[in-house]
C-alpha atoms as a PDB file:
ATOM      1  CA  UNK A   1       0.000   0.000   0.000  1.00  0.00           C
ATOM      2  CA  UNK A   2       1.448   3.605  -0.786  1.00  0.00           C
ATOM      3  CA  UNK A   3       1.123   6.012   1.882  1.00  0.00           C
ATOM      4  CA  UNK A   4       0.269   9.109   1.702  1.00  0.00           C
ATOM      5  CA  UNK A   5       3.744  11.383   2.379  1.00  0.00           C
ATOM      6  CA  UNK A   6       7.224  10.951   1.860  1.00  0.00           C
ATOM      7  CA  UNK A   7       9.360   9.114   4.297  1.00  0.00           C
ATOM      8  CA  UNK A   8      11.638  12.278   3.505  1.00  0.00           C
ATOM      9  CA  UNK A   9       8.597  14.602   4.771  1.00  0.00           C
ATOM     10  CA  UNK A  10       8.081  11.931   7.437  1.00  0.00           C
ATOM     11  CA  UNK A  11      11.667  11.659   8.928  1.00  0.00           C
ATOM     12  CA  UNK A  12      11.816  15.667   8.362  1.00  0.00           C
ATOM     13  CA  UNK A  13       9.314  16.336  10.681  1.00  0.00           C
ATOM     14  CA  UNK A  14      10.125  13.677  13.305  1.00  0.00           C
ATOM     15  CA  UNK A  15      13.733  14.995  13.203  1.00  0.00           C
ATOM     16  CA  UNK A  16      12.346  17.969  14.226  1.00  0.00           C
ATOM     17  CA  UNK A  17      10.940  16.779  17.426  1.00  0.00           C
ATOM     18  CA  UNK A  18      13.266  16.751  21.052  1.00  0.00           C
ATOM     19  CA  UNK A  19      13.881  13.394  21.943  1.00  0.00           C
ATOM     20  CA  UNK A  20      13.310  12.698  25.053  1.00  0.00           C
ATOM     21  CA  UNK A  21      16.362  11.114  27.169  1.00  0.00           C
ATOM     22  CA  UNK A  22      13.175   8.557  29.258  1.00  0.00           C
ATOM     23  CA  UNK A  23      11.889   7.147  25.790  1.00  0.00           C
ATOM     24  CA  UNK A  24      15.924   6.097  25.025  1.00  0.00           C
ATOM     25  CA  UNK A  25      16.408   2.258  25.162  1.00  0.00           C
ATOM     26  CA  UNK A  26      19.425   0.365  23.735  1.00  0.00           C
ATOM     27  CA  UNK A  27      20.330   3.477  21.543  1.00  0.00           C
ATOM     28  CA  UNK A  28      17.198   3.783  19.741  1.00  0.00           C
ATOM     29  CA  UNK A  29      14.256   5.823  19.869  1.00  0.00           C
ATOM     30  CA  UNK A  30      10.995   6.101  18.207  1.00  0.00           C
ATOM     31  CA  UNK A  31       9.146   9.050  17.133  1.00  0.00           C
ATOM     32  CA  UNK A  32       5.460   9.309  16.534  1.00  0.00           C
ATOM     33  CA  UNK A  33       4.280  12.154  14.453  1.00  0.00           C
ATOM     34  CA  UNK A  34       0.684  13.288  12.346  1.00  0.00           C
ATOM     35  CA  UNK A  35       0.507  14.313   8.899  1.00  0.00           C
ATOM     36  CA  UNK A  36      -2.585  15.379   7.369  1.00  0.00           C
ATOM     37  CA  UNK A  37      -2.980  14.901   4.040  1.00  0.00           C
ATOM     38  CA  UNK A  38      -5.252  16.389   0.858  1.00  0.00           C
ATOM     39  CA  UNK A  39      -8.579  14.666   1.919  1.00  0.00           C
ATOM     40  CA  UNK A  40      -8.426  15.844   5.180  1.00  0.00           C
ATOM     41  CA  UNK A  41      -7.259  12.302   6.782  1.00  0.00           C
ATOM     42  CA  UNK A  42      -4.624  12.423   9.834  1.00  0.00           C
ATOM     43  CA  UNK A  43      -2.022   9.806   9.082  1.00  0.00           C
ATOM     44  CA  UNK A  44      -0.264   8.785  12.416  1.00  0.00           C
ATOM     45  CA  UNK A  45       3.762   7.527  11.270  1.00  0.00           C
ATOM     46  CA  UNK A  46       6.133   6.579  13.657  1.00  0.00           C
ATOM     47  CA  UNK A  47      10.140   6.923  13.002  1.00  0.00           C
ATOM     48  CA  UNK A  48      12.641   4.574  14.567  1.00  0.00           C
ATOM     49  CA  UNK A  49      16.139   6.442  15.198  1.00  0.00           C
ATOM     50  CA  UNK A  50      19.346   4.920  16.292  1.00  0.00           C
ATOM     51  CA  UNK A  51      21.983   6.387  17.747  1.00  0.00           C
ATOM     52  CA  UNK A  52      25.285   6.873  15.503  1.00  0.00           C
ATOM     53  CA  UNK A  53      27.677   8.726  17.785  1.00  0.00           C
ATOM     54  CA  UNK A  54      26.424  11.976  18.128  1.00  0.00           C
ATOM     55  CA  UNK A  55      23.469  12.460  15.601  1.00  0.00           C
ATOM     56  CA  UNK A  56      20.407  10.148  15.408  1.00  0.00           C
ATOM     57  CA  UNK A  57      20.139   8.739  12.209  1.00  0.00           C
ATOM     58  CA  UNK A  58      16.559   6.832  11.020  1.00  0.00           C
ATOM     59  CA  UNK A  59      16.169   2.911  10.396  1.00  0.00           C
ATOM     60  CA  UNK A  60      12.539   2.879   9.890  1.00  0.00           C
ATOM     61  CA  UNK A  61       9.542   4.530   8.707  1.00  0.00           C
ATOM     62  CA  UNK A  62       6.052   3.120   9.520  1.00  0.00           C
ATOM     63  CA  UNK A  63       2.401   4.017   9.144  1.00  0.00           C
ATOM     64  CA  UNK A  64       0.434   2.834  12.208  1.00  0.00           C
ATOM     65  CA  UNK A  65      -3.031   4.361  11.206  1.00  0.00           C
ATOM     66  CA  UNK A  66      -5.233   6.989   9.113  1.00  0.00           C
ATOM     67  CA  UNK A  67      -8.183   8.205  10.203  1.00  0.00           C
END
């Protein structure tokens, strides 16, 4: 199934989020994040990071609902 945005817009805006030093485990943290899209429908993505050093560098980009 295609979703509806970019994992570039995806990752983009989840990079933009603080993360938070509780939600840390084993060097990887995930971010949840909404994107509405033309219709009107709120799609609900979450992005995996892993630690590399300093930065936080995404692994994996999935689409847990629409509604």
């Amino acid at each position: 199934m295609e979703r509806a945005h970019t994992d570039e817009e995806i990752i983009s805006k989840a990079s933009a989020r603080e993360k938070n030093a509780e939600s840390i485990t084993d060097e990887k943290i995930d971010i949840a994040v909404d994107l509405d899209d033309d219709h009107g429908v709120t799609h609900t993505y979450v992005v995996t990071f892993s630690r590399d050093g300093e930065n936080w560098v995404p692994t994996q980009v999935s689409e847990l609902s629409s509604l």
